[in-house]
Protein backbone atom coordinates (compact mmCIF):
# COMPACT_ATOMS: atom_id res chain seq x y z
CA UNK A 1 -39.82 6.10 7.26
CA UNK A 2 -41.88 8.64 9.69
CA UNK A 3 -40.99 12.00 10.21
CA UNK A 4 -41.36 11.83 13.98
CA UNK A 5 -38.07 9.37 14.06
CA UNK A 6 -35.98 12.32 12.92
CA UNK A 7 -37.66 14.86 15.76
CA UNK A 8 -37.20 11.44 18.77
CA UNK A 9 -33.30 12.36 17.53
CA UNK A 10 -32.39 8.50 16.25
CA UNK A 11 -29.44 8.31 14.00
CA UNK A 12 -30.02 8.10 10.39
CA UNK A 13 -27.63 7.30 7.71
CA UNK A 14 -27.47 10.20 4.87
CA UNK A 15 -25.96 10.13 1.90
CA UNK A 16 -25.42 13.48 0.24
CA UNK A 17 -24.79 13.63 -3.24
CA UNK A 18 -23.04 16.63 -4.64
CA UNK A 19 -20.58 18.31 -6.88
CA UNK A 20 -17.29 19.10 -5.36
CA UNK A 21 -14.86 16.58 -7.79
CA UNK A 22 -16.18 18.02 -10.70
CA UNK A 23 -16.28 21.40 -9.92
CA UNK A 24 -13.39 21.68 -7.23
CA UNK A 25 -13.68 25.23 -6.86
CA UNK A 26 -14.15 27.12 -3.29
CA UNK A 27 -17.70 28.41 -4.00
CA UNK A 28 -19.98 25.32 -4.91
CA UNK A 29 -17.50 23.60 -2.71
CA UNK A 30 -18.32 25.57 0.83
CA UNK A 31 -22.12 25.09 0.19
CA UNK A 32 -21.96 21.17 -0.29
CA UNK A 33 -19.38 21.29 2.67
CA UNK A 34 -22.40 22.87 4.94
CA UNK A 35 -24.51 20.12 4.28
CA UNK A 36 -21.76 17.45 5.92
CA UNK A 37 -20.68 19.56 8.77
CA UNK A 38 -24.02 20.26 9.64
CA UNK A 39 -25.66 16.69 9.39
CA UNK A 40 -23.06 15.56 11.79
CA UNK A 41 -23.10 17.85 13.88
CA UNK A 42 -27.11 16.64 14.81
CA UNK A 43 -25.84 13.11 14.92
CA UNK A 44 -26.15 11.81 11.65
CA UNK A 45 -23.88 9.02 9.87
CA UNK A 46 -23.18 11.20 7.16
CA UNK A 47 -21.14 9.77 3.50
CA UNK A 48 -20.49 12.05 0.52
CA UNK A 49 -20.77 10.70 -2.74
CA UNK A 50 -20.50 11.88 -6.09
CA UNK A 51 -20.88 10.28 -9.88
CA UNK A 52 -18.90 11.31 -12.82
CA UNK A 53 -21.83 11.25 -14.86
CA UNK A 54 -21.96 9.65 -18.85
CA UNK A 55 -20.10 12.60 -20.20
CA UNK A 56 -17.16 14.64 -19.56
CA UNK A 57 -17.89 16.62 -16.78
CA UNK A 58 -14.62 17.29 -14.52
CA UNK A 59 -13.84 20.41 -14.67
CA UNK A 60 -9.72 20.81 -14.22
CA UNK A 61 -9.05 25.30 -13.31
CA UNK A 62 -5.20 24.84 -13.87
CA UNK A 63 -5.66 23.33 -17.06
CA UNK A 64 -8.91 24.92 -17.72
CA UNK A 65 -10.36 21.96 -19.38
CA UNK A 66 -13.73 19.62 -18.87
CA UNK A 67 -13.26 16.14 -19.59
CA UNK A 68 -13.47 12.88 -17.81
CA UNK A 69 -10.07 12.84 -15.77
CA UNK A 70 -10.81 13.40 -12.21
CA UNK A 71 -7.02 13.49 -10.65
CA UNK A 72 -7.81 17.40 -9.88
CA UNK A 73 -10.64 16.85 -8.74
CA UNK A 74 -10.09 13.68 -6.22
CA UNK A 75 -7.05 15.48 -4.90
CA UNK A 76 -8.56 19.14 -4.54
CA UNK A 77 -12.00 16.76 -2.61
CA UNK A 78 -9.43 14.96 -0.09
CA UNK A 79 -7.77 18.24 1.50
CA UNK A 80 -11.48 19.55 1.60
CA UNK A 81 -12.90 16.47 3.36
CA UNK A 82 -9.83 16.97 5.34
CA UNK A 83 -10.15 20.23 6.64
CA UNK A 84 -13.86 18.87 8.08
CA UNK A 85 -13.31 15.76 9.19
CA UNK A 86 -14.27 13.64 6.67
CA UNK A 87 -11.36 11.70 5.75
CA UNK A 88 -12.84 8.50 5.38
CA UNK A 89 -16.65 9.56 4.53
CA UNK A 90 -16.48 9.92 0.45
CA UNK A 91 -16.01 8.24 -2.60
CA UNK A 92 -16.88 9.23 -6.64
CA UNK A 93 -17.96 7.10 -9.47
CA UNK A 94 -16.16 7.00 -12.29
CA UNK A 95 -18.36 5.56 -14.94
CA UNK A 96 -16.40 6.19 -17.89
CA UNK A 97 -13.45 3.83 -16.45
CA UNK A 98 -16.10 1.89 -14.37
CA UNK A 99 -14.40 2.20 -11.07
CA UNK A 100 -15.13 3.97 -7.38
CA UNK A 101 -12.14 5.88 -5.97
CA UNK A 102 -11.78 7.48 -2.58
CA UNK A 103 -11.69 6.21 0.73
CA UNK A 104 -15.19 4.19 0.99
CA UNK A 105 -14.58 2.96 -2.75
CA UNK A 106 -14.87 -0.67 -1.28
CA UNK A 107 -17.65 0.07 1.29
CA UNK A 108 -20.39 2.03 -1.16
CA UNK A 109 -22.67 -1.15 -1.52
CA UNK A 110 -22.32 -1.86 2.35
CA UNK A 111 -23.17 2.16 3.17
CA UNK A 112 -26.21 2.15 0.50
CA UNK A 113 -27.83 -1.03 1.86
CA UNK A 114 -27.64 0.87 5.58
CA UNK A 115 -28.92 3.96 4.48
CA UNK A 116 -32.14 6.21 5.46
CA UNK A 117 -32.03 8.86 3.09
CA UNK A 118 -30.06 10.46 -0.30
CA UNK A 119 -30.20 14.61 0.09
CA UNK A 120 -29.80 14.75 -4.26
CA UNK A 121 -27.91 18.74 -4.00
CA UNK A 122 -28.82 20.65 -7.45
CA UNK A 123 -29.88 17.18 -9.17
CA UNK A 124 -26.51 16.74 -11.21
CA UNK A 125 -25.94 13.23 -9.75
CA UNK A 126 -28.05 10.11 -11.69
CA UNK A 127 -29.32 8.24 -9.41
CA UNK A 128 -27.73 4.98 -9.93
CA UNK A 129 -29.39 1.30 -9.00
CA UNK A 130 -27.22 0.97 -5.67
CA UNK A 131 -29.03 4.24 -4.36
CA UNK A 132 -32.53 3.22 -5.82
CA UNK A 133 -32.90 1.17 -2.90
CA UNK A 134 -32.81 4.01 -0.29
CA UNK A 135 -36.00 4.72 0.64
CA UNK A 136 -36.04 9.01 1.10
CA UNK A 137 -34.42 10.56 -2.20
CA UNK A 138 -34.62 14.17 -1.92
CA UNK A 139 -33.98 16.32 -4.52
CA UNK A 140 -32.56 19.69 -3.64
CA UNK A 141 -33.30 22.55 -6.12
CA UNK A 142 -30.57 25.21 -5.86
CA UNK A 143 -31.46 26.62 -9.45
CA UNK A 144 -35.30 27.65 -9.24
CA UNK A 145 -37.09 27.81 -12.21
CA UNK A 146 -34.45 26.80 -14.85
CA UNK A 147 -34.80 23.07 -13.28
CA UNK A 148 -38.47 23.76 -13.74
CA UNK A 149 -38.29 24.22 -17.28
CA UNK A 150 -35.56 21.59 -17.93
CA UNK A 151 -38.60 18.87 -16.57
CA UNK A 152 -41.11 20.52 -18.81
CA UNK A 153 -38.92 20.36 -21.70
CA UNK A 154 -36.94 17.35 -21.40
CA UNK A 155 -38.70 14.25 -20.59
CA UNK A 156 -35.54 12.95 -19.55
CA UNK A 157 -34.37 14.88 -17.04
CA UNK A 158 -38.41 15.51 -16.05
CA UNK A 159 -37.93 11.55 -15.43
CA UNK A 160 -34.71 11.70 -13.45
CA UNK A 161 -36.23 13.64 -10.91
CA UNK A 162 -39.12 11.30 -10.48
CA UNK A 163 -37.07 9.03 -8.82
CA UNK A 164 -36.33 10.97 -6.22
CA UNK A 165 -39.50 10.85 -2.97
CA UNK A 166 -39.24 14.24 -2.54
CA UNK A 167 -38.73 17.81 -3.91
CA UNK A 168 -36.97 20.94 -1.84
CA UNK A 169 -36.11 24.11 -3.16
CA UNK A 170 -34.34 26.70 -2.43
CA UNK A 171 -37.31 28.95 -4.71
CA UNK A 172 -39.08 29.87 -1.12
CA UNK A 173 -42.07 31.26 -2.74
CA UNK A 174 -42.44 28.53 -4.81
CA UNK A 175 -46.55 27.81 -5.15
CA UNK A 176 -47.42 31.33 -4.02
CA UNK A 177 -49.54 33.75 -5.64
CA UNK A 178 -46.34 36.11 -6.28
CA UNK A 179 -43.89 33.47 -7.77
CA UNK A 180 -44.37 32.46 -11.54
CA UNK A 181 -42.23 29.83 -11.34
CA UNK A 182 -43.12 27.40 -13.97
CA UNK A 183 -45.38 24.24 -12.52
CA UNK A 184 -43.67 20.81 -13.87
CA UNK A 185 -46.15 19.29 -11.50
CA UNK A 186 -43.74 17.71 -8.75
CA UNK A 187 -44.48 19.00 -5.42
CA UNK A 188 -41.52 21.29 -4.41
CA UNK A 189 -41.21 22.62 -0.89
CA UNK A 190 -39.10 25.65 0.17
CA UNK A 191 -36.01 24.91 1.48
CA UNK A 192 -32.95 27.52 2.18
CA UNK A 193 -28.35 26.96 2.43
CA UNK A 194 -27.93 25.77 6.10
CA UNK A 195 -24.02 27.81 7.21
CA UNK A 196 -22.70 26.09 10.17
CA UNK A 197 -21.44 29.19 11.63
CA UNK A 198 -18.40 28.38 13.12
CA UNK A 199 -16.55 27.15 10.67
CA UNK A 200 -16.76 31.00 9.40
CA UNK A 201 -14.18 33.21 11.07
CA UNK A 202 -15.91 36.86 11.76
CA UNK A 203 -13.23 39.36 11.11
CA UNK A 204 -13.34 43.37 11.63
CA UNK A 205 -15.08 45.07 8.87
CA UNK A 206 -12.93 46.69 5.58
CA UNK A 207 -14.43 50.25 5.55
CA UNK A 208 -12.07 50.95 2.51
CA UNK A 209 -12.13 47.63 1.01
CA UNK A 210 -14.06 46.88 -2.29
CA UNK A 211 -17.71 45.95 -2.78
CA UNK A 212 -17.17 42.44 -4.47
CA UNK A 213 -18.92 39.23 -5.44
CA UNK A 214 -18.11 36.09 -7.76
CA UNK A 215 -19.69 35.15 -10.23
CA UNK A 216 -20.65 33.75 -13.84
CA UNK A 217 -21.53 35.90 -16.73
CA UNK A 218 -23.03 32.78 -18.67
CA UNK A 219 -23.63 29.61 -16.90
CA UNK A 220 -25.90 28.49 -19.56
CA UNK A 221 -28.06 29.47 -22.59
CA UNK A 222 -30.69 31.60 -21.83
CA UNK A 223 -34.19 29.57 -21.74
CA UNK A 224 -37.80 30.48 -22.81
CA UNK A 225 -40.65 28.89 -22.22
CA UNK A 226 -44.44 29.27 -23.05
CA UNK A 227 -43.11 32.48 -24.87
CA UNK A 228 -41.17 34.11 -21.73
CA UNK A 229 -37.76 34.73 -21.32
CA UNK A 230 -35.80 33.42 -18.46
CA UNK A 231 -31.94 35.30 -18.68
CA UNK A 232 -28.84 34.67 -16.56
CA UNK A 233 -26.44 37.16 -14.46
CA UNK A 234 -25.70 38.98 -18.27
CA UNK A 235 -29.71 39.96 -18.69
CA UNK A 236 -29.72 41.17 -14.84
CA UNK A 237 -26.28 43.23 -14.88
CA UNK A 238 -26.87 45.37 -17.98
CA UNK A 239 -29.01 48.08 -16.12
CA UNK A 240 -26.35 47.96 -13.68
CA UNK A 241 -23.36 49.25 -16.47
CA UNK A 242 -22.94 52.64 -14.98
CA UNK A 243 -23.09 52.40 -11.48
CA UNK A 244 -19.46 53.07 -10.97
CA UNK A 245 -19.74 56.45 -12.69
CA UNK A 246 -22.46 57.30 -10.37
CA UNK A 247 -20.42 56.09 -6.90
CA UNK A 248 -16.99 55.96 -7.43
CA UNK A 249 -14.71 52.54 -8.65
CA UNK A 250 -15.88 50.96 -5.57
CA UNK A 251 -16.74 47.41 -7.25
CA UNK A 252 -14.65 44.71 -8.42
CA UNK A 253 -16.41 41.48 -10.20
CA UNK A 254 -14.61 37.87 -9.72
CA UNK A 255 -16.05 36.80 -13.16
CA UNK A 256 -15.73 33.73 -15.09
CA UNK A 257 -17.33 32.07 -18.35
CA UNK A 258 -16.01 33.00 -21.61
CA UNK A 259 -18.65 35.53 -22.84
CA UNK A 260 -17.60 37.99 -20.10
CA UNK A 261 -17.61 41.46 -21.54
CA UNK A 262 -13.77 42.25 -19.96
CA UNK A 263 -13.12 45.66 -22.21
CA UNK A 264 -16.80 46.87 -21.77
CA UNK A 265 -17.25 46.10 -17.82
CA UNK A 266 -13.62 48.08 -17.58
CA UNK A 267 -14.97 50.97 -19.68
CA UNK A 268 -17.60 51.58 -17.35
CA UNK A 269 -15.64 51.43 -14.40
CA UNK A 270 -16.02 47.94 -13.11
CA UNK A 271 -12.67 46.23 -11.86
CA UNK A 272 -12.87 42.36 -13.21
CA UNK A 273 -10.83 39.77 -12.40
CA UNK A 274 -10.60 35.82 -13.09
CA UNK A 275 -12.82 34.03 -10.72
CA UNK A 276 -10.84 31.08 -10.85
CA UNK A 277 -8.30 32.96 -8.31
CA UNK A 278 -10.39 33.52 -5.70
CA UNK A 279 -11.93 30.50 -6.31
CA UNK A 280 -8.79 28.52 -6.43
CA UNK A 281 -9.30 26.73 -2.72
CA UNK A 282 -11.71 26.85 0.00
CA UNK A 283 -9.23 29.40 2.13
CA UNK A 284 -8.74 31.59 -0.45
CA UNK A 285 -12.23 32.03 -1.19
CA UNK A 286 -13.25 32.76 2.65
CA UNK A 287 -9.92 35.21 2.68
CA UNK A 288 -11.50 37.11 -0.54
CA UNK A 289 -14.64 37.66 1.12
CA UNK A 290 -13.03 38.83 4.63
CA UNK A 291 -10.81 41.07 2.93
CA UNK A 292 -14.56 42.87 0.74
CA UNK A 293 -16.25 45.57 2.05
CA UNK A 294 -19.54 43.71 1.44
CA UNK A 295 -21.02 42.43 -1.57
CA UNK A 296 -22.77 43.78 -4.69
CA UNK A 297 -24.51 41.22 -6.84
CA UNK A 298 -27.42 40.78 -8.96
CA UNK A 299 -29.15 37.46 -9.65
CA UNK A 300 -29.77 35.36 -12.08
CA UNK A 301 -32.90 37.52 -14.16
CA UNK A 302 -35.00 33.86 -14.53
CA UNK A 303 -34.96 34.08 -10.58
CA UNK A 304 -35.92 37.96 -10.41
CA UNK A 305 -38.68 37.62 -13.21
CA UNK A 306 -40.02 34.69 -11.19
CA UNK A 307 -40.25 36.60 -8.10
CA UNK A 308 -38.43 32.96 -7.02
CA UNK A 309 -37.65 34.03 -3.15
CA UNK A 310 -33.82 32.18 -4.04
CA UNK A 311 -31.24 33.73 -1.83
CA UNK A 312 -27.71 33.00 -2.68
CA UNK A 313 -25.52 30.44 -0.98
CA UNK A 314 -22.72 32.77 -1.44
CA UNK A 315 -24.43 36.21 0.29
CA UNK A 316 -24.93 33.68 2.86
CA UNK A 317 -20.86 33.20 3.27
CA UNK A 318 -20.32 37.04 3.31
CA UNK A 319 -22.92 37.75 6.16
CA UNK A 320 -21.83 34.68 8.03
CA UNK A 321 -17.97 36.43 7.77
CA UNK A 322 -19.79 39.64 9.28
CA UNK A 323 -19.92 41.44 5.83
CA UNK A 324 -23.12 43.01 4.74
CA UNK A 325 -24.70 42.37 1.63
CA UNK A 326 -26.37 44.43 -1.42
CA UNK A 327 -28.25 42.19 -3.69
CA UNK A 328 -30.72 42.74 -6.17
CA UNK A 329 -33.91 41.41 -5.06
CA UNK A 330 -35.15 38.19 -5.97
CA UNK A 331 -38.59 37.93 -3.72
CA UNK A 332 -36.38 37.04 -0.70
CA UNK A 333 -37.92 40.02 0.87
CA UNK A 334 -41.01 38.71 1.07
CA UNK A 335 -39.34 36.05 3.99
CA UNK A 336 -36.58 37.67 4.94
CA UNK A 337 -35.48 41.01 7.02
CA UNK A 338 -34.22 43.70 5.08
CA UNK A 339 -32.90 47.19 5.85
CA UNK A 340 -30.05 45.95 8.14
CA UNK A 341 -26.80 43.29 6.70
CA UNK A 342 -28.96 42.82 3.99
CA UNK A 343 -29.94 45.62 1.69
CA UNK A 344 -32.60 44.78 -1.10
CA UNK A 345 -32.65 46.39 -4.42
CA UNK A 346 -34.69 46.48 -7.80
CA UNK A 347 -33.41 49.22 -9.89
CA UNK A 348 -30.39 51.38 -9.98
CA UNK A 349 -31.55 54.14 -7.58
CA UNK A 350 -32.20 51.60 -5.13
CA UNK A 351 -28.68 50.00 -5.22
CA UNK A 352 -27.13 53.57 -5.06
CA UNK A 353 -29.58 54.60 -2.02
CA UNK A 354 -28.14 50.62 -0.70
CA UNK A 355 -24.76 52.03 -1.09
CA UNK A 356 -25.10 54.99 0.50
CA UNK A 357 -26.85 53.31 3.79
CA UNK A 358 -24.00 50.76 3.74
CA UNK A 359 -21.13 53.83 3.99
CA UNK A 360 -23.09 55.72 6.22
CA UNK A 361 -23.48 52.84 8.87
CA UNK A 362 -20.96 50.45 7.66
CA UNK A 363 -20.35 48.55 11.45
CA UNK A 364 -23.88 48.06 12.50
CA UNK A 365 -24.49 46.44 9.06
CA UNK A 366 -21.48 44.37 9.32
CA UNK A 367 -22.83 43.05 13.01
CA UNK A 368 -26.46 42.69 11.48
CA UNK A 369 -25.19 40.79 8.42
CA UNK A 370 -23.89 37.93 10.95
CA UNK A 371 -27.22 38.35 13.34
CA UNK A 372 -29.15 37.78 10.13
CA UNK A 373 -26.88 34.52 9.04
CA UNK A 374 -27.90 33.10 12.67
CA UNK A 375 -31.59 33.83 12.52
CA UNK A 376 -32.63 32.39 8.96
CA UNK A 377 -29.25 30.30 7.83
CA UNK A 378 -27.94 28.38 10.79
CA UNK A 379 -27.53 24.43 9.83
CA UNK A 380 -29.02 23.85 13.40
CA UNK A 381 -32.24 25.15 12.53
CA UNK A 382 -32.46 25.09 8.68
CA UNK A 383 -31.44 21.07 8.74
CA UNK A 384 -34.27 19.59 10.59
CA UNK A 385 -36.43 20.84 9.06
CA UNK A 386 -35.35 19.68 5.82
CA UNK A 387 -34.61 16.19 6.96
CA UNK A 388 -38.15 16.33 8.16
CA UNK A 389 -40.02 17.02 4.56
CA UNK A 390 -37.04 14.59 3.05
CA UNK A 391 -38.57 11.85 4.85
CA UNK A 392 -42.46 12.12 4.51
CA UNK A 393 -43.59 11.00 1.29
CA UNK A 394 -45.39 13.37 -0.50
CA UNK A 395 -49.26 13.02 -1.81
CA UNK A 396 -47.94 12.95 -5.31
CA UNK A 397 -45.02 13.85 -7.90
CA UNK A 398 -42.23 11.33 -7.29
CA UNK A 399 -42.17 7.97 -9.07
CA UNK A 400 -42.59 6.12 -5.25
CA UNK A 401 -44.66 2.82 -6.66
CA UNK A 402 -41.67 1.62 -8.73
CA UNK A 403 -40.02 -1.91 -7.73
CA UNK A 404 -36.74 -0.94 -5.84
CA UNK A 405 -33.59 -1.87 -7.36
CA UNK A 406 -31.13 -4.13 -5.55
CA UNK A 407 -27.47 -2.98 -5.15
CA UNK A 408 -26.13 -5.58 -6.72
CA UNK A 409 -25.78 -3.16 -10.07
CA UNK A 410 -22.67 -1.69 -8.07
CA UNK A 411 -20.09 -1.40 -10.22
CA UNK A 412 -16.51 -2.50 -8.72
């Protein structure tokens, strides 16, 4: 399908695939959410759906188990689709009991056959025979150069992501002469987290609030390839240890994963508690961030190495919500403003200087941290885009010659 009939403003039909069931917690949650509001809100026909997958992947927080029962899951998904309208716009496969459940459980194979283009968000969907037949598949890289080296080491998943038409990411300097993101030889394009910014409430800053952030400790192994080391949120943080007894116990970590050095981050200073809490729905994970001072984070250390240009979906939430945000620098700011609502660091001086500029002009930051959310997040000018490079085909990298697959494979 041309690109132009997205900028004439006709009506396509998107499906967005994502992972709210199986992880029905408020922070992957709100960024998949972003994507619906803000596709409808150009005009789209948008449907969510989601696929269990062919292992146990549902992830229940009161039980704090991952297995194949979705009942958390599907109830947690219909207050969210609630609270934006979509009521009747969703439906998961469950392939272990070979059934559909949700409100369009009946009506997939009718919405599949109508539809313009699948946005694939993070890749942890198969694409299944009913959505073969779509002719954009975009994948949507939210996890820059880890999905990089999961093509070039597992011809599996390398092959999963050929059947999508084309490749986003949110690695923005992807294919520069800065980034060393491993090249798995599909032809990624830079993509950012569209906010639709009024479904954010802007609140007064906290001056004596906390500096805060959520996050995992582990979210998987560590990965090397051609004899570098790509670490996680554990690798980045360790340089990080003693900033409280250089500023004061100003920080408190929402932490989860089970490797999470409790005792030791508490030694040093560092107030920690379980993620899941703040987590627990989308309201209580918007109230968490109103009620922070700002946020402190560093990133993943495979995205830092890389010099990736990623920027966080959830520093995106806190400077939507009018709350600056000091984040360890990933190459975002090689695209995007620093100095003012965001603050940029790379070693522990710099975060301390960050700190210090934060206190000593806390309200102008908070204002700039919601003028910078408009400028380079806002769904109206992030999602066109995108839909634009979903729909033109690419000179290479996607598996586009193969014979389309009817939807007749639905299962019932």
């Amino acid at each position: 399908m041309p690109a132009s009939r997205v900028r004439m403003g006709s009506r396509l039909r998107i499906i967005v695939l994502g992972y709210i069931v199986r992880g029905p917690l408020g922070g992957m949650v709100w960024s998949n959410l972003q994507y619906l509001v803000g596709l409808a809100r150009l005009g789209h026909d948008v449907f969510f759906l989601e696929d269990s997958d062919d292992y146990p992947s549902c992830y229940d927080p009161v039980r704090d188990i991952t297995d194949t029962d979705p009942a958390y899951g599907l109830s947690f998904t219909a207050r969210a689709m609630e609270r934006i309208g979509f009521v009747d716009r969703w439906a998961y496969h469950d392939a272990h009991a070979g059934q559909w459940h949700g409100p369009c459980a009946s009506r997939v194979a009718e919405i599949c056959a109508d539809a313009d283009l699948v946005l694939d968000l993070s890749g942890v969907n198969p694409l299944r025979p009913w959505l073969l037949d779509i002719p954009a598949r975009a994948l949507v890289d939210t996890d820059p150069a880890f999905t990089q080296i999961r093509h070039l080491t597992d011809p599996a998943a390398r092959e999963r992501a050929r059947l999508h038409t084309a490749f986003l990411s949110f690695g923005a300097n992807i294919g520069q002469s800065r980034c060393s993101i491993p090249d798995d030889g599909l032809p990624w394009q830079p993509t950012r987290q569209p906010v639709v910014l009024d479904t954010l409430r802007v609140t007064p800053g906290r001056p004596q609030g906390r500096y805060t952030t959520v996050m995992l400790w582990h979210s998987y192994p560590v990965q090397e390839y051609a004899g570098v080391c790509y670490g996680l949120k554990a690798e980045s943080f360790m340089p990080y240890m003693d900033l409280p007894a250089r500023v004061g116990p100003i920080f408190e970590l929402a932490v989860g994963s089970a490797t999470t050095p409790h005792a030791l981050l508490r030694r040093h200073g560092w107030s920690v508690r379980d993620s899941r809490k703040p987590t627990r729905d989308l309201p209580t994970y918007e109230s968490y961030i109103r009620r922070s001072k700002a946020e402190f984070s560093v990133a993943k250390h495979g995205y830092v190495t890389t010099w990736s240009g990623w920027f966080s979906e959830r520093s995106i939430t806190y400077l939507a919500s009018g709350r600056p945000v000091l984040v360890q620098d990933t190459g975002f700011s090689d695209w995007l403003s620093t100095g003012s609502g965001v603050l940029a660091f790379s070693s522990p001086d710099e975060a301390v200087a960050g700190l210090h500029e934060i206190d000593s002009r806390y309200a102008q930051h908070c204002r700039a941290a919601r003028d910078v959310a408009v400028e380079y997040f806002d769904a109206a000018k992030v999602l066109p885009p995108l839909i634009d490079r979903a729909m033109t085909r690419p000179a290479g990298g996607g598996d586009t010659s193969r014979d389309r697959v009817p939807s007749e494979g639905l299962v019932r």
